[in-house]
C-alpha atoms as a PDB file:
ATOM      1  CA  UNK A   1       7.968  -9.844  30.813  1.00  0.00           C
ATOM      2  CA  UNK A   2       9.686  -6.504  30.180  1.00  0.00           C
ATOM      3  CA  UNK A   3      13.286  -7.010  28.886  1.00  0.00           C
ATOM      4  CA  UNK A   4      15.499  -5.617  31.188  1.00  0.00           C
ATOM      5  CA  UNK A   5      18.543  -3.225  31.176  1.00  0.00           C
ATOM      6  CA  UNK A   6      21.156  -3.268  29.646  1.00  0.00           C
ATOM      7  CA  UNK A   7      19.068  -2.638  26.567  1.00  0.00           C
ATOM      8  CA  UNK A   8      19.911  -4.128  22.922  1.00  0.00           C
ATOM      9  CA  UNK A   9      21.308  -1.222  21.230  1.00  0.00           C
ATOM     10  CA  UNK A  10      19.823  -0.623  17.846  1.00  0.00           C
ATOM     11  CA  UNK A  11      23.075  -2.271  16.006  1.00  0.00           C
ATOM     12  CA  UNK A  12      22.242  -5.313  17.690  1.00  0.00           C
ATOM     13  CA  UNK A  13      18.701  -5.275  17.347  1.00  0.00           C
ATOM     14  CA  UNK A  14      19.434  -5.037  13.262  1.00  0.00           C
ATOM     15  CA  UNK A  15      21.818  -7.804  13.729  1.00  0.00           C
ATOM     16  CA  UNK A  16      19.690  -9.938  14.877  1.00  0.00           C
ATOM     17  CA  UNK A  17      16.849  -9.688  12.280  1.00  0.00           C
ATOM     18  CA  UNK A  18      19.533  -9.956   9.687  1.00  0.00           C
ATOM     19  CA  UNK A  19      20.864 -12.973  11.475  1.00  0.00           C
ATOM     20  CA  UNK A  20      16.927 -14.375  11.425  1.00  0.00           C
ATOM     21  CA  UNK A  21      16.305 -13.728   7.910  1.00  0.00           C
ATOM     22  CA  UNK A  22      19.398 -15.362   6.904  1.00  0.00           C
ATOM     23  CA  UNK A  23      18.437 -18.685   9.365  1.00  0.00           C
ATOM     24  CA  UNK A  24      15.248 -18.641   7.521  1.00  0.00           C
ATOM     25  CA  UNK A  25      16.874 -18.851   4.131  1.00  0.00           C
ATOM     26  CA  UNK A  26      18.716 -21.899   5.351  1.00  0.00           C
ATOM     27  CA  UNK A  27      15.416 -23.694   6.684  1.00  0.00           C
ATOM     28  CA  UNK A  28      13.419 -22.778   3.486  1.00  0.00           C
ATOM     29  CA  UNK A  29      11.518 -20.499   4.546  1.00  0.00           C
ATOM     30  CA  UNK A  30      11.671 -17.697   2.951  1.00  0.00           C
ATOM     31  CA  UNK A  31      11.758 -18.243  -1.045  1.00  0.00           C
ATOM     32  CA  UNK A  32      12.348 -15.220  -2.728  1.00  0.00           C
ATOM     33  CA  UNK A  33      10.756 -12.136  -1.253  1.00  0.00           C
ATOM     34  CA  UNK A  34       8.704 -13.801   1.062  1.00  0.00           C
ATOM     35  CA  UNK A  35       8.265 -13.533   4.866  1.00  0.00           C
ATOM     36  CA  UNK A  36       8.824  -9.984   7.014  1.00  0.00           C
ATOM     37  CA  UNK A  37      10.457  -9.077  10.334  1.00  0.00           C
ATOM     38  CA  UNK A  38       9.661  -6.612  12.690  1.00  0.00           C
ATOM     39  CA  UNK A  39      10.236  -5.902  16.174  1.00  0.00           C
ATOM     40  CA  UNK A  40       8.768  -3.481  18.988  1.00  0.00           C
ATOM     41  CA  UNK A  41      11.082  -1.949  21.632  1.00  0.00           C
ATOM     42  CA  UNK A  42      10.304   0.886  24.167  1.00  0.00           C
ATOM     43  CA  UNK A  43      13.272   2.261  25.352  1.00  0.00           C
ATOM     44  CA  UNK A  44      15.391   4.934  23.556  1.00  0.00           C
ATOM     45  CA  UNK A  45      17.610   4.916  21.304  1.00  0.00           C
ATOM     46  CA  UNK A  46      18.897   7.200  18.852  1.00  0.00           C
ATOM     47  CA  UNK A  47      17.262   6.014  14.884  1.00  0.00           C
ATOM     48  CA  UNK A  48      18.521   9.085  13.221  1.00  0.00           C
ATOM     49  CA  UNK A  49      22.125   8.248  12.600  1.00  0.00           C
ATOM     50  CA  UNK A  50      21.229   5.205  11.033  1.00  0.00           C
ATOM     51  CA  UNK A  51      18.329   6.030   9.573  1.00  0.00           C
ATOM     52  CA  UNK A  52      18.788   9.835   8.909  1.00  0.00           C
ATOM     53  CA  UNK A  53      15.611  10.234   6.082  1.00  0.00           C
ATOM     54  CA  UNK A  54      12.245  10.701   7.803  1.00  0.00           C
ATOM     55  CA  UNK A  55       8.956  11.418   6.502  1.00  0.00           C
ATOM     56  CA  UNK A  56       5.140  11.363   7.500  1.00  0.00           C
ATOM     57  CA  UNK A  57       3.549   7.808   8.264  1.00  0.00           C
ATOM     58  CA  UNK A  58       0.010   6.976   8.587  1.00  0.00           C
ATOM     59  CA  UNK A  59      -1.134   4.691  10.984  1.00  0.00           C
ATOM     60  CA  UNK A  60      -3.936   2.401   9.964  1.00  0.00           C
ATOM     61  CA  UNK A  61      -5.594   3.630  13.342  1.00  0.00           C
ATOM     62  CA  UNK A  62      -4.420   4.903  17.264  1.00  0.00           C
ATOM     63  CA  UNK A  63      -1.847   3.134  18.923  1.00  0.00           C
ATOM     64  CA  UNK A  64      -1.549   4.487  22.869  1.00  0.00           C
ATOM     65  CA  UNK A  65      -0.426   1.011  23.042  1.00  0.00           C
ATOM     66  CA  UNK A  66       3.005   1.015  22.172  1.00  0.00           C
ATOM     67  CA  UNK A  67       2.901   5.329  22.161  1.00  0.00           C
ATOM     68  CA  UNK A  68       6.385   6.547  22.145  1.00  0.00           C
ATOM     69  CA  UNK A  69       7.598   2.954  21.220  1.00  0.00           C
ATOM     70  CA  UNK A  70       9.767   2.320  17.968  1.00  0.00           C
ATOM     71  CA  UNK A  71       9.015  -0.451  15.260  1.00  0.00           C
ATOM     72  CA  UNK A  72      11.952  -2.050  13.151  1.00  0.00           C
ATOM     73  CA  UNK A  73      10.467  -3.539  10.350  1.00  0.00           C
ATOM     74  CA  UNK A  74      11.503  -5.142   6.665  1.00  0.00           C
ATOM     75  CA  UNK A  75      10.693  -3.593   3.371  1.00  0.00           C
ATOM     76  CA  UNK A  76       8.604  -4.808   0.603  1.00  0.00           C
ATOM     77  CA  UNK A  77      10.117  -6.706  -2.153  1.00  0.00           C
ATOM     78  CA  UNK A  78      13.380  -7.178   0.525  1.00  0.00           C
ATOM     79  CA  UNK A  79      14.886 -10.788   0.456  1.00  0.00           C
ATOM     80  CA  UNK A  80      15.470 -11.533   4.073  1.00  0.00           C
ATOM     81  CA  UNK A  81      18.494 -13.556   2.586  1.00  0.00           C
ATOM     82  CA  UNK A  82      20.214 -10.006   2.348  1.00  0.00           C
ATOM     83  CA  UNK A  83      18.722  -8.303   5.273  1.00  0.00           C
ATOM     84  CA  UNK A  84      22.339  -8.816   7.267  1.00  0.00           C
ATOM     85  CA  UNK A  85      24.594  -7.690   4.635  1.00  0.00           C
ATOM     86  CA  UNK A  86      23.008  -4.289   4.603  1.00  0.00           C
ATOM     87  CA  UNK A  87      20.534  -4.177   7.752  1.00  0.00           C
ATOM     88  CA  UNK A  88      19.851  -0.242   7.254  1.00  0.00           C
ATOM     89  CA  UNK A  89      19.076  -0.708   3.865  1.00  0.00           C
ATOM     90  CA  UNK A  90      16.746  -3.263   4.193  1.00  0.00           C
ATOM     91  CA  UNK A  91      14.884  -1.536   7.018  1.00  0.00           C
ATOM     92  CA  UNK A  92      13.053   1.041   8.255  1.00  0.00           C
ATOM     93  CA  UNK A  93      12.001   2.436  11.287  1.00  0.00           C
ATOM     94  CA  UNK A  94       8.780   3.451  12.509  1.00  0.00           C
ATOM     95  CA  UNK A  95       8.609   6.207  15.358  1.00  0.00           C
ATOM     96  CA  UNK A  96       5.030   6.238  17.128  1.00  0.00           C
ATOM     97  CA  UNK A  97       4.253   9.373  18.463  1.00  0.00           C
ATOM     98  CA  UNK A  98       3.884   9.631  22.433  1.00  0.00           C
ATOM     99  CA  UNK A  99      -0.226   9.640  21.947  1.00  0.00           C
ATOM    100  CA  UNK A 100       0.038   7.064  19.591  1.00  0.00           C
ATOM    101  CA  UNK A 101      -2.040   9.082  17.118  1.00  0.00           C
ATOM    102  CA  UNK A 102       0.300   9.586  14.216  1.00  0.00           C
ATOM    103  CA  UNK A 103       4.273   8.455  13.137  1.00  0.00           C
ATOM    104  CA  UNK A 104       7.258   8.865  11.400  1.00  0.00           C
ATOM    105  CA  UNK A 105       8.812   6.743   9.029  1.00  0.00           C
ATOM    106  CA  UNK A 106      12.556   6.768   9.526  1.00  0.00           C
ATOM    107  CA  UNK A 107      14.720   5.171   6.500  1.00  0.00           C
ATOM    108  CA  UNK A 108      18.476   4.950   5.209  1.00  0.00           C
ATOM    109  CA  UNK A 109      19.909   6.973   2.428  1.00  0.00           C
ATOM    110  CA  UNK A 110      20.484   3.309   1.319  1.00  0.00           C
ATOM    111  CA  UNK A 111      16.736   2.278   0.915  1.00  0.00           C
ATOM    112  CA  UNK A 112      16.208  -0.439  -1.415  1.00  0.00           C
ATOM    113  CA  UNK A 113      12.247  -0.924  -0.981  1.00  0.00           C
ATOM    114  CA  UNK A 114       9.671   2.102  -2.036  1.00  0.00           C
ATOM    115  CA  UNK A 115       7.158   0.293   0.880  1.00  0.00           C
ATOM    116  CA  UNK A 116       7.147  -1.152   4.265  1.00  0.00           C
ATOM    117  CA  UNK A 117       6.289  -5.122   4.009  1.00  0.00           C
ATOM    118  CA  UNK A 118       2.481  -5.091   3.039  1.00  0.00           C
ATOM    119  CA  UNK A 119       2.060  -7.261   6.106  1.00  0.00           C
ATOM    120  CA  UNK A 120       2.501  -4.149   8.288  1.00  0.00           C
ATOM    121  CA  UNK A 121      -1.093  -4.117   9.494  1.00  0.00           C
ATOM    122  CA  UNK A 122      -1.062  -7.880  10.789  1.00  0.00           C
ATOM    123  CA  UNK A 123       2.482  -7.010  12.417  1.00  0.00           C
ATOM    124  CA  UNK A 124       1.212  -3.767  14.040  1.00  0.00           C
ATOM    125  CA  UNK A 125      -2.114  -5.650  15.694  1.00  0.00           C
ATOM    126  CA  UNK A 126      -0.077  -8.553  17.044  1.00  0.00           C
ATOM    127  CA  UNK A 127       2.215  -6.176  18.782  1.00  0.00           C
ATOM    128  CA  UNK A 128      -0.522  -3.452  20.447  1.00  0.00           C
ATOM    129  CA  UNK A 129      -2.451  -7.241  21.703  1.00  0.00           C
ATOM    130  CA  UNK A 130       0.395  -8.124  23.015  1.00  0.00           C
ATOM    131  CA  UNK A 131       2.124  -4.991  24.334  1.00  0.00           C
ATOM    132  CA  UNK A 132      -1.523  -4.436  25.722  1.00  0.00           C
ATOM    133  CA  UNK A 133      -1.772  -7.384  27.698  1.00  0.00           C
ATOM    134  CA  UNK A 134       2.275  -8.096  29.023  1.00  0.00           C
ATOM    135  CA  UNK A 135       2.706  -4.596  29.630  1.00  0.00           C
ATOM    136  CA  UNK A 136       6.136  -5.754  28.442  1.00  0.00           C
ATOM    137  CA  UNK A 137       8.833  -3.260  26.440  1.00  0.00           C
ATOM    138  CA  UNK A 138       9.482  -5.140  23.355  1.00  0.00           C
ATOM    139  CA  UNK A 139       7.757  -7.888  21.249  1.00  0.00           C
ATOM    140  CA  UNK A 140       9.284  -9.544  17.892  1.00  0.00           C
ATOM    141  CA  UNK A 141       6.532 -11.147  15.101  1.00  0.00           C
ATOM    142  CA  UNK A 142       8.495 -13.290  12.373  1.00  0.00           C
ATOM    143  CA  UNK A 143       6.391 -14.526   8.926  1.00  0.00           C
ATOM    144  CA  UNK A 144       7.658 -16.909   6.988  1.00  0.00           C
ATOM    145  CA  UNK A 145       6.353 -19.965   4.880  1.00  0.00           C
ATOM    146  CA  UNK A 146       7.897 -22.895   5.948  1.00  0.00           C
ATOM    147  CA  UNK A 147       7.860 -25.826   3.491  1.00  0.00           C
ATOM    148  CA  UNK A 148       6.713 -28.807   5.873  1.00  0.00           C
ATOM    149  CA  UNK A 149       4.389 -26.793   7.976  1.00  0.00           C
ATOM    150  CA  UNK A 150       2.523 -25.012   4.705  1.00  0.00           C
ATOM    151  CA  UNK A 151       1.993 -28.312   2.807  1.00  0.00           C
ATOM    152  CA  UNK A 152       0.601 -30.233   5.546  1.00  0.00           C
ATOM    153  CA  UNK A 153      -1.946 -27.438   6.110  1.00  0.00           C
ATOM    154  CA  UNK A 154      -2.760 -27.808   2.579  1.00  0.00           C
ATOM    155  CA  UNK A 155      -4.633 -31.174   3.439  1.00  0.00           C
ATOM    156  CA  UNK A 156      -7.640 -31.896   4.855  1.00  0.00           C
ATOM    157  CA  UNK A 157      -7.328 -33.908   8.440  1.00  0.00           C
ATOM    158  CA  UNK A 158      -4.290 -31.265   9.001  1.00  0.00           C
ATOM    159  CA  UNK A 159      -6.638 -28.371   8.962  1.00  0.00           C
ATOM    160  CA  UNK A 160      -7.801 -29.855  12.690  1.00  0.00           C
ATOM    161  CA  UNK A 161      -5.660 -27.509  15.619  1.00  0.00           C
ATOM    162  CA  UNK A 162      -5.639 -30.744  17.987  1.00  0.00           C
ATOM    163  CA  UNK A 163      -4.474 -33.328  15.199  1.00  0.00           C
ATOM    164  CA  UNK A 164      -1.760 -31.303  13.954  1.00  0.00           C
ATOM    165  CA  UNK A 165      -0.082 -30.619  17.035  1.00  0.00           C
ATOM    166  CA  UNK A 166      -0.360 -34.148  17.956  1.00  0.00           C
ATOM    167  CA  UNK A 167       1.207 -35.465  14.782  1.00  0.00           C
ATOM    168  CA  UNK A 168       3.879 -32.558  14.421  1.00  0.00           C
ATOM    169  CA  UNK A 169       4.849 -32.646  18.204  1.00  0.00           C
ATOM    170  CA  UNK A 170       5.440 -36.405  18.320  1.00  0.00           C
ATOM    171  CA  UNK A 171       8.869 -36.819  16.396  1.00  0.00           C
ATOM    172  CA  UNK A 172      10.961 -35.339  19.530  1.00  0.00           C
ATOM    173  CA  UNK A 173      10.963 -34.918  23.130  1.00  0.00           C
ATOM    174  CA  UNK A 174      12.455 -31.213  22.440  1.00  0.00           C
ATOM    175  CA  UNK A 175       9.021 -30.708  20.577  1.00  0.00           C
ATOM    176  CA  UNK A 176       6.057 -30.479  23.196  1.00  0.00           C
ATOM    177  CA  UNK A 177       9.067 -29.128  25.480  1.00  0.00           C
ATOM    178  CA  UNK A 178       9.848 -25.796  23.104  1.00  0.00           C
ATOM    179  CA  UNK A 179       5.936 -25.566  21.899  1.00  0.00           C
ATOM    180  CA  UNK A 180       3.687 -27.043  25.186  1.00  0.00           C
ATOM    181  CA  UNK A 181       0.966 -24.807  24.178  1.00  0.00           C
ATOM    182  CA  UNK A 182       0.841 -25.889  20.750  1.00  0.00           C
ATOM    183  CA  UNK A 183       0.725 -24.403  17.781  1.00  0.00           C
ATOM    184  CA  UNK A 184      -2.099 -22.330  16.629  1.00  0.00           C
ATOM    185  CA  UNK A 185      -4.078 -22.652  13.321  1.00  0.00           C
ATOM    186  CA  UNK A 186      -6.173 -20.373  11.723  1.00  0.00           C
ATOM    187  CA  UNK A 187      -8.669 -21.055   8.531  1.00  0.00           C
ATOM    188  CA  UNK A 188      -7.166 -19.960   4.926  1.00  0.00           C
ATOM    189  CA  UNK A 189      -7.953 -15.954   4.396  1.00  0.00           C
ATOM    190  CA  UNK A 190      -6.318 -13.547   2.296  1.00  0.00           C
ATOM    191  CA  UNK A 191      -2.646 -12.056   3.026  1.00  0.00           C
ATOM    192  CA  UNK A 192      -3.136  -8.750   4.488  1.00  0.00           C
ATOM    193  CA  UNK A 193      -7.139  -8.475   4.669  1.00  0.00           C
ATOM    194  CA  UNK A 194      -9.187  -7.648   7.500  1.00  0.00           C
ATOM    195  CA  UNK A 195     -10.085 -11.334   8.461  1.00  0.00           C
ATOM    196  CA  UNK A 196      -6.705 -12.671   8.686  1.00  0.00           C
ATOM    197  CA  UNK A 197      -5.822  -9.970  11.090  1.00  0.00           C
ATOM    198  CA  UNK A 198      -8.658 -10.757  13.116  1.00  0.00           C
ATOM    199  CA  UNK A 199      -7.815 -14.055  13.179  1.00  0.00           C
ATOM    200  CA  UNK A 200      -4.351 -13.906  13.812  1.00  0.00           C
ATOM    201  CA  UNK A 201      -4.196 -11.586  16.749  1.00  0.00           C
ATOM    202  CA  UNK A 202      -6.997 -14.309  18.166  1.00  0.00           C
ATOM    203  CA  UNK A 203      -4.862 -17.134  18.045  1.00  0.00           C
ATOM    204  CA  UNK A 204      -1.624 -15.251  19.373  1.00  0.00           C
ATOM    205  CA  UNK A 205      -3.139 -14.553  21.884  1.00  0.00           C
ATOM    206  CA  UNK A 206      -3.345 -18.314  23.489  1.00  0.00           C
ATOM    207  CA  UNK A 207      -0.066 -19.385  21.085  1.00  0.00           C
ATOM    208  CA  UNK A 208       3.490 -18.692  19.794  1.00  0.00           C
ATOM    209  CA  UNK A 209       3.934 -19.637  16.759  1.00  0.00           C
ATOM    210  CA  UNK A 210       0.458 -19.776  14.237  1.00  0.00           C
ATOM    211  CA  UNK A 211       0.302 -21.701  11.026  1.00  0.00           C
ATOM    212  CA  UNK A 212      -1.857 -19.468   8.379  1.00  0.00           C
ATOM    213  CA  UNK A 213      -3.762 -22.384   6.431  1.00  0.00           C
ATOM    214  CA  UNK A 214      -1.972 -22.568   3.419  1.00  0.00           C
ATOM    215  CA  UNK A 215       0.131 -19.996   3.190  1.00  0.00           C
ATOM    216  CA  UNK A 216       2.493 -19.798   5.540  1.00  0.00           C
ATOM    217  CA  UNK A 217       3.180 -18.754   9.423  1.00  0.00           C
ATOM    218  CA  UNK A 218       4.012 -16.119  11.984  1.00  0.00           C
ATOM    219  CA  UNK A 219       5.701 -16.386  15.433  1.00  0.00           C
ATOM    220  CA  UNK A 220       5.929 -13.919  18.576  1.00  0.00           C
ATOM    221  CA  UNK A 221       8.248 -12.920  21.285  1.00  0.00           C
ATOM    222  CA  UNK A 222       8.559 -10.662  24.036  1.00  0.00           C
ATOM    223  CA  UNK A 223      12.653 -12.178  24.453  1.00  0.00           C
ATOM    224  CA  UNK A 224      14.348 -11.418  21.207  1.00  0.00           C
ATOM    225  CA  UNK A 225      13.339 -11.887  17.237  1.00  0.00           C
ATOM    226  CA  UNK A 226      16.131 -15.104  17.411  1.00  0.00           C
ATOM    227  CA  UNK A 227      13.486 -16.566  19.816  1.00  0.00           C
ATOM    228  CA  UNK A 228      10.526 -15.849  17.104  1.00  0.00           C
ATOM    229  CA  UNK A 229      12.709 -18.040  14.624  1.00  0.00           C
ATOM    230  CA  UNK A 230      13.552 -20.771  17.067  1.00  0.00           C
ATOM    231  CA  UNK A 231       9.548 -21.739  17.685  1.00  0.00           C
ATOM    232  CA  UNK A 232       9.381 -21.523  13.750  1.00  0.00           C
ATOM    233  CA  UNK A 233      12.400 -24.118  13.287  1.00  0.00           C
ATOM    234  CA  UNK A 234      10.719 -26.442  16.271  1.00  0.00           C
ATOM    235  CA  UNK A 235       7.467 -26.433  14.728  1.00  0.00           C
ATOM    236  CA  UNK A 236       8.728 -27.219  10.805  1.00  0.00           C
ATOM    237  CA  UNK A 237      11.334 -29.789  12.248  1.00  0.00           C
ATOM    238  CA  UNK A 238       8.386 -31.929  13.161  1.00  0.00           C
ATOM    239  CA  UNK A 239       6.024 -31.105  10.318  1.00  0.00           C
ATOM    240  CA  UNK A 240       9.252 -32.455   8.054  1.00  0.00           C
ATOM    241  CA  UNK A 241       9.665 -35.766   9.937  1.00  0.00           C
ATOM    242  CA  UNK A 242       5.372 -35.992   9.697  1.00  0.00           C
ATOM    243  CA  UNK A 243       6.153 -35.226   5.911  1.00  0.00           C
ATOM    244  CA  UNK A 244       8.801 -38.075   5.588  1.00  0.00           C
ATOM    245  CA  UNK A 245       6.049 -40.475   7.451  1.00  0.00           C
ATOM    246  CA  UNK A 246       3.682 -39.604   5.007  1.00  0.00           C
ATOM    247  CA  UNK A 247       5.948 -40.565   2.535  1.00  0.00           C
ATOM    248  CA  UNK A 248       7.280 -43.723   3.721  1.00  0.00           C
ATOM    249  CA  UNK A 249       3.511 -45.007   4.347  1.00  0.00           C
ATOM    250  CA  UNK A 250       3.169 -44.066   7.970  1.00  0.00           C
ATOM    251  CA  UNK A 251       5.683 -46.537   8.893  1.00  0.00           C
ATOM    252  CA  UNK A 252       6.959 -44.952  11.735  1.00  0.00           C
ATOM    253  CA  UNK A 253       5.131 -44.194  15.048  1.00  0.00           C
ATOM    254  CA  UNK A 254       6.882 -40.883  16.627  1.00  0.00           C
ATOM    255  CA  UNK A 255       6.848 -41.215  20.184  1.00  0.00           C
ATOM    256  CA  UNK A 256       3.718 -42.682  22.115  1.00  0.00           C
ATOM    257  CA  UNK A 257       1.507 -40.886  23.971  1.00  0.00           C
ATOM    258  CA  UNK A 258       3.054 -42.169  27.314  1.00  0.00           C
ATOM    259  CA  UNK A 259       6.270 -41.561  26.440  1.00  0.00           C
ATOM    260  CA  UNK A 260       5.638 -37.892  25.890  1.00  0.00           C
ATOM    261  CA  UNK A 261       3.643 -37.716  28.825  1.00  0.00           C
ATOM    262  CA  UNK A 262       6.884 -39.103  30.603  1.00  0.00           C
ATOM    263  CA  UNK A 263       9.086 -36.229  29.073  1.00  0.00           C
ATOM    264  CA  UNK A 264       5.890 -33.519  30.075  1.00  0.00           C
ATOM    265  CA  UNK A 265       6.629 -35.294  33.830  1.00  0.00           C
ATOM    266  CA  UNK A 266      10.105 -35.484  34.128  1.00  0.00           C
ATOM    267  CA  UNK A 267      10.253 -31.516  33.005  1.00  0.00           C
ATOM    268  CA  UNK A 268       7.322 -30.278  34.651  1.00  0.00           C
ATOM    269  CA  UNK A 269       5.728 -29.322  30.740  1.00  0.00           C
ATOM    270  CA  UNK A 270       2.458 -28.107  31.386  1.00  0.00           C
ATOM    271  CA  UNK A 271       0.670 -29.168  28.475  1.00  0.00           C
ATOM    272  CA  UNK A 272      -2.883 -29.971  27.336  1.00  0.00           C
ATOM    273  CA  UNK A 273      -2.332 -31.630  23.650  1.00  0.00           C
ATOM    274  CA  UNK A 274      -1.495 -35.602  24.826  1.00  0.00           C
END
């Protein structure tokens, strides 16, 4: 669904990825430099005040998908931690041109990065799938490498799509509820190669939020980037309490598979997982 007017002004929209970066700091989910941000809109707004140096940027290949569109999106080496305190800084902003052939790369005469995040690619074929198929106006893709979810991808009967949503989605009602479709998994590949891209874009199609064996996670949406980094803090909440079971022997049982299908009754989740 296209977001509607009155449009986030560009302020805001910086805001809020600073805002997200900093959330994911708090969760653990960003150590260091890791994870990147970026967001899609398709209305205008003026970039140049805020980010007043521009220079040729080549796309990895045509974009009539989000042609005339505008990405906001981290820079290498950038802790997310520090994205809010200096949001222009941290970003940059990437003008497609209306025939999606070609770009511009907008930055601050702050700039703190040389590079955009070297996740760029993934982020850019996430957001022409989806543009492409919701017709919508704006789409937010958050990667991070949450603690809970990463480790339990790291073994063996967690590698299964069905038996990790079942386990992770089982600790609270408010889980199958914020996730019904699930989260997506795909097979370990390497960060920023062709097959991970293919991959990803696959399973975002049909999810969310998708863990990336071993390594870490992304999540989409076509509301706001805060939305992104809710599914992100649903998803690790459970893979933590699945964690603490693992470490208390399995002691615990989560909740049944009645009583979730109760909850998936009582507010009409359409679900296919339990």
């Amino acid at each position: 669904m296209p977001v509607n007017p009155p449009y986030p002004s560009l302020s805001e929209l910086t805001t809020y990825i600073g805002e997200t970066g900093r959330r994911l700091c708090e969760i653990s989910a960003s150590e260091g430099a890791a994870g990147n941000i970026s967001c899609y809109y398709g209305w205008e707004i003026n970039i140049e005040e805020a980010f007043p140096n521009s220079e040729p940027f080549s796309l990895p290949y045509d974009v009539p998908q989000v042609g005339g569109g505008v990405f906001l999106v981290t820079g290498s080496g950038r802790r997310l931690r520090e994205v809010a305190d200096d949001p222009e800084a941290n970003l940059a902003a990437v003008q497609i041109s209306e025939d999606g052939k070609s770009a511009t790369l907008h930055t601050s005469k702050r700039k703190l990065f040389e590079r955009l995040t070297s996740e760029f690619n993934s982020h850019l074929a996430v957001h022409c799938d989806n543009i492409a198929r919701s017709g919508s106006n704006f789409s937010a893709l958050v990667h991070a490498q949450p603690l809970h979810l990463t480790y339990l991808s790291h073994i063996a009967r967690y590698q299964e799509e069905q038996y990790l949503n079942q386990h992770i989605l089982r600790w609270e009602p408010e889980g199958i509820c914020s996730i019904p479709e699930g989260v997506g998994l795909i097979p370990f590949a390497v960060p920023g190669s062709a097959e991970m891209e293919k991959s990803n874009v696959a399973s975002l199609r049909t999810h969310r939020i998708v863990v990336w064996s071993k390594h870490g996670v992304m999540a989409r949406s076509d509301v706001s980037v805060k939305k992104a980094c809710d599914l992100i803090e649903y998803a690790e909440t459970g893979a933590h309490y699945e964690y603490m079971n693992l470490t208390n022997h399995g002691l615990a049982e989560g909740l049944s598979n009645e009583e979730i299908l109760r909850v998936c009754k009582a507010f009409n989740v359409k679900q296919n997982i339990f």
